[in-house]
Protein backbone atom coordinates (compact mmCIF):
# COMPACT_ATOMS: atom_id res chain seq x y z
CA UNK A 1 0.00 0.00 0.00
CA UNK A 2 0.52 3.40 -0.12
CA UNK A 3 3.00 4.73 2.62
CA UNK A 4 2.01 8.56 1.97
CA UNK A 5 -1.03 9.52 0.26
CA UNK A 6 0.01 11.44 -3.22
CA UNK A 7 -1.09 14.54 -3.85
CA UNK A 8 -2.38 14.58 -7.58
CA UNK A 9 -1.74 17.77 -9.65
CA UNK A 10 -3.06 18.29 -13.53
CA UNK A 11 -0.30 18.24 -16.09
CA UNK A 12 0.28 21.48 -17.16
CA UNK A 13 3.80 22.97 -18.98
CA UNK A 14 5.05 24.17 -15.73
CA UNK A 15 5.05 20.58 -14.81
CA UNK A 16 6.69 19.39 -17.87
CA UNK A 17 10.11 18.32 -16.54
CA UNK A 18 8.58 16.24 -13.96
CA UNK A 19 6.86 14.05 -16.51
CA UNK A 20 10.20 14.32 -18.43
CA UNK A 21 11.25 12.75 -15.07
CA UNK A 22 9.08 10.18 -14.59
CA UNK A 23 8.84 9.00 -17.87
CA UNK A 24 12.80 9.26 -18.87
CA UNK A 25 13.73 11.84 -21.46
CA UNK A 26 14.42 9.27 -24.17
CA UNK A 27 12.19 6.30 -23.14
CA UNK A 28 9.07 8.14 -23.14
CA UNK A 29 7.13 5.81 -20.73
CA UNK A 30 6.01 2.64 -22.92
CA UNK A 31 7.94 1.81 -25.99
CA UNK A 32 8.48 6.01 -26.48
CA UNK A 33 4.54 6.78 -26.80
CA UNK A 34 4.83 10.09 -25.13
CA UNK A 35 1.09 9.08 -24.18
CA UNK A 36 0.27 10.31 -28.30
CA UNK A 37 -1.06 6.59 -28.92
CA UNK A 38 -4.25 7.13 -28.14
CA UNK A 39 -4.52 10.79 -29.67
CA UNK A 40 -3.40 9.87 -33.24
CA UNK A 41 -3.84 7.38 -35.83
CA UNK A 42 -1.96 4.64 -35.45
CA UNK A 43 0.09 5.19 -39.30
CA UNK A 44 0.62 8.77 -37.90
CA UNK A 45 1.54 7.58 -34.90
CA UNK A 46 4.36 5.41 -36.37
CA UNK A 47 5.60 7.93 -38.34
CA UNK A 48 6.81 9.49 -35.35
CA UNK A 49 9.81 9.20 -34.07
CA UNK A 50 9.98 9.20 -30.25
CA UNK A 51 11.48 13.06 -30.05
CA UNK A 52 8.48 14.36 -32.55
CA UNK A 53 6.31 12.24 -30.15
CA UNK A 54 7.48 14.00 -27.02
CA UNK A 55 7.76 17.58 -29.00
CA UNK A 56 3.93 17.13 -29.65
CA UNK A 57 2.50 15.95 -26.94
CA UNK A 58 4.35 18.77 -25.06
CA UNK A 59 2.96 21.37 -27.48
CA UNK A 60 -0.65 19.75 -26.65
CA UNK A 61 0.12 20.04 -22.40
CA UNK A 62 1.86 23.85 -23.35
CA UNK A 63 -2.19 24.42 -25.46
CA UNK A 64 -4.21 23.04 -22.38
CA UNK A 65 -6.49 21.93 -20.80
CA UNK A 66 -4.35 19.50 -19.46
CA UNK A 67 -4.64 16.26 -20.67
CA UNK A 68 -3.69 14.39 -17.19
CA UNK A 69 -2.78 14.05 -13.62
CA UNK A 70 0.59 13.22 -12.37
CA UNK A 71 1.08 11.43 -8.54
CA UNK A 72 3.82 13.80 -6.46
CA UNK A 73 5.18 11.74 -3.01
CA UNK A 74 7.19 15.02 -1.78
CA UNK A 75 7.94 16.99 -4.68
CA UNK A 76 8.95 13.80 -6.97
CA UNK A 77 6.29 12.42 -9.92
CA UNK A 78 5.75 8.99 -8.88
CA UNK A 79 3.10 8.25 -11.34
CA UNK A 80 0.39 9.82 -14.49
CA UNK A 81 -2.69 8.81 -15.65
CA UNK A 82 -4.19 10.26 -19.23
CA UNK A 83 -7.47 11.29 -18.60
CA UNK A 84 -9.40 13.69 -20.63
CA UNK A 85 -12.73 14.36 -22.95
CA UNK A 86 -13.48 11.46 -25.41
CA UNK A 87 -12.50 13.73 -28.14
CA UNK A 88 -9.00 14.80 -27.22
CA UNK A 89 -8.19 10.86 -27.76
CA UNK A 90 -8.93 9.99 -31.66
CA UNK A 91 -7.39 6.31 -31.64
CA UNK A 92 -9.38 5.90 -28.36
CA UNK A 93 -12.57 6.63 -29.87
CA UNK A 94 -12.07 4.29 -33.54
CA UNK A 95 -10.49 1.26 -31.94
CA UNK A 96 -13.05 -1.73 -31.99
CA UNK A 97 -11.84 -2.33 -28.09
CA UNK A 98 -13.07 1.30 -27.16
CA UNK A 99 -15.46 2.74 -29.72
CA UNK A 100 -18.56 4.84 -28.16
CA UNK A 101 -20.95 2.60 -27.55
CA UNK A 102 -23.71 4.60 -29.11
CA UNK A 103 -23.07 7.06 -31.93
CA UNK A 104 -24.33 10.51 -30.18
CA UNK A 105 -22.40 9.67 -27.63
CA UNK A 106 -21.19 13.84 -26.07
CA UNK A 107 -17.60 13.33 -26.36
CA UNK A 108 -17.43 16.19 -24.89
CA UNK A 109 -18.80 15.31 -21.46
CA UNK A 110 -17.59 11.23 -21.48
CA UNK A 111 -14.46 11.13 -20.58
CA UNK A 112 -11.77 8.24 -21.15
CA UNK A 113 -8.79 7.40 -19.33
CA UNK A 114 -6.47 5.78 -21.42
CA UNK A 115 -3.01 5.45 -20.21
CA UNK A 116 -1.41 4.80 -16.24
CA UNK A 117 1.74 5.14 -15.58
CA UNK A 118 3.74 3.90 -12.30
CA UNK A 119 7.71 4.87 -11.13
CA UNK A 120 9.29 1.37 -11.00
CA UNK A 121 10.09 2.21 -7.59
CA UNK A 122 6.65 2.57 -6.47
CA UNK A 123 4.81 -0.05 -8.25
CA UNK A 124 2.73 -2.52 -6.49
CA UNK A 125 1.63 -0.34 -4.02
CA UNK A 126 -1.75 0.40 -5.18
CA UNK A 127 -0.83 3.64 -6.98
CA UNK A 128 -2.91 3.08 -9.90
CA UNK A 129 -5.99 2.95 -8.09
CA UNK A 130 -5.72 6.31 -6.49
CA UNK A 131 -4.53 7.97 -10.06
CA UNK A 132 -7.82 6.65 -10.92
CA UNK A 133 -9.77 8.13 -7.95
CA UNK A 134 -7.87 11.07 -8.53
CA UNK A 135 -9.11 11.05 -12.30
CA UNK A 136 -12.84 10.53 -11.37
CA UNK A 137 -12.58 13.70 -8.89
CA UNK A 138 -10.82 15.74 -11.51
CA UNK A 139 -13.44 15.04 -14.29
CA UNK A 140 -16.13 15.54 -12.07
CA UNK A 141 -14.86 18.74 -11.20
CA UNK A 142 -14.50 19.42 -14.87
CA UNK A 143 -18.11 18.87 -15.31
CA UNK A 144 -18.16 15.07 -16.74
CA UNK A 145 -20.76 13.31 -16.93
CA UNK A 146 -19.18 10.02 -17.30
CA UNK A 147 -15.58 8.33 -17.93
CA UNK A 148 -14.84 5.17 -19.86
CA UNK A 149 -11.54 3.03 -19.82
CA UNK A 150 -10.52 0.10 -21.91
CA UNK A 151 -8.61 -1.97 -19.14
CA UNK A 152 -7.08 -5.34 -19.62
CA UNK A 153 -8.58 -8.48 -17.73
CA UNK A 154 -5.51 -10.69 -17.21
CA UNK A 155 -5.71 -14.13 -17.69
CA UNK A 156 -2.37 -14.80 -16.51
CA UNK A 157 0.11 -12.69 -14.51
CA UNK A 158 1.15 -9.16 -16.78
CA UNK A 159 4.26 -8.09 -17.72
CA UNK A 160 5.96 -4.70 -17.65
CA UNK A 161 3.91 -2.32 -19.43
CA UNK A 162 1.13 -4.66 -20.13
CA UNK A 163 -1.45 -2.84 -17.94
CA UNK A 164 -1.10 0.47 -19.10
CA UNK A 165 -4.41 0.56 -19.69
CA UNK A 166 -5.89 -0.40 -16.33
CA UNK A 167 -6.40 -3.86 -14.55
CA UNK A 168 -10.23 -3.84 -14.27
CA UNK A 169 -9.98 -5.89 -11.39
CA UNK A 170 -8.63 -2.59 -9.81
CA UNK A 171 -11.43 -0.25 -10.91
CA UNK A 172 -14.22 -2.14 -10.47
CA UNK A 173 -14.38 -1.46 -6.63
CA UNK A 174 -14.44 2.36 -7.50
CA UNK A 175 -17.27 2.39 -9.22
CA UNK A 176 -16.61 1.24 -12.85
CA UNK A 177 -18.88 -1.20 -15.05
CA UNK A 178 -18.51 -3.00 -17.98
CA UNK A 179 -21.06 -1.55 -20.84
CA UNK A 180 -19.17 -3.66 -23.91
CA UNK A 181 -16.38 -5.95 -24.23
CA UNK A 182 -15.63 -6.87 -27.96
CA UNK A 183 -12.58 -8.98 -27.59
CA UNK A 184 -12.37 -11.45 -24.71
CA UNK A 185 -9.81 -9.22 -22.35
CA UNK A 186 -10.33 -6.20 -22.67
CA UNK A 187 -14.11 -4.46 -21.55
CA UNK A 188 -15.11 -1.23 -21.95
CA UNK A 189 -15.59 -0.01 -18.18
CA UNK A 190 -17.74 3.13 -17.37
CA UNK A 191 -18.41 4.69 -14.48
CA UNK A 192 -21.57 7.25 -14.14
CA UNK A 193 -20.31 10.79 -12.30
């Protein structure tokens, strides 16, 4: 568990060197993403290279609003989790896995989180669960209505990186239900604000 409770702060360019931090100036978190995977399409998202990755998604914190939280324990970033309107995330919304479920869906006021992030050094301690608390409380306060997340349902123990999505195991007991699953593990979670 958590020895001190994080505080959780929105990503915004003042910030910018702590994700830098957390995420390692040249790795990028997973595999270089830069958290752009779910933004872009995935042929313009290849077409990246990990430094144009980074440049843009720091021009999109440096635009607002911002597009995340990040964990602090004292005045380090122990962890992130990408959570914004349905619209900011383009792959998000035209993958099979996490389409809208209905086509008015207000992508304005559903939100999605699509990306958690955990310092190796504090993994395991239950830090991905309170990013996500701390995600429901900041869309809520941003006037959401709902939030959806694509998490992975493990069949077997996951390796590093595979649950960058979520664990849904983990945010069920906050509140989150499945509405879809289209491939066998991965549901679409929602939870009603």
């Amino acid at each position: 568990m958590i020895a001190d409770r994080p505080v959780f702060r929105p990503l915004t360019i003042d910030r910018w060197d702590d994700l830098v931090d957390l995420f390692g100036p040249e790795r990028g978190a997973c595999a270089g993403c830069w958290c752009m995977w779910p933004r872009i399409r995935g042929v313009e998202f290849k077409a990246l290279s990990r430094a144009a990755r980074r440049a843009r998604f720091r021009r999109l914190v440096a635009l607002g609003p911002a597009p995340g939280l990040l964990a602090y324990e004292r005045d380090t970033a122990v962890g992130w989790v990408a959570v914004s309107p349905r619209r900011a995330v383009h792959r998000f919304n035209i993958a099979r896995k996490s389409a809208p479920t209905t086509p008015d869906e207000d992508l304005d006021r559903t939100w999605a989180i699509t990306c958690f992030y955990v310092r190796a050094s504090h993994r395991g301690r239950g830090l991905t669960r309170a990013l996500a608390d701390a995600a429901i409380a900041y869309a809520r306060r941003n006037k959401a209505r709902r939030i959806d997340v694509c998490a992975v349902e493990p069949e077997k123990r996951l390796g590093w990186g595979d649950a960058f999505v979520g664990v849904a195991s983990s945010l069920r007991p906050l509140g989150f239900t499945e509405i879809a699953r289209r491939t066998p593990r991965r549901p679409l979670l929602r939870i009603e604000l």
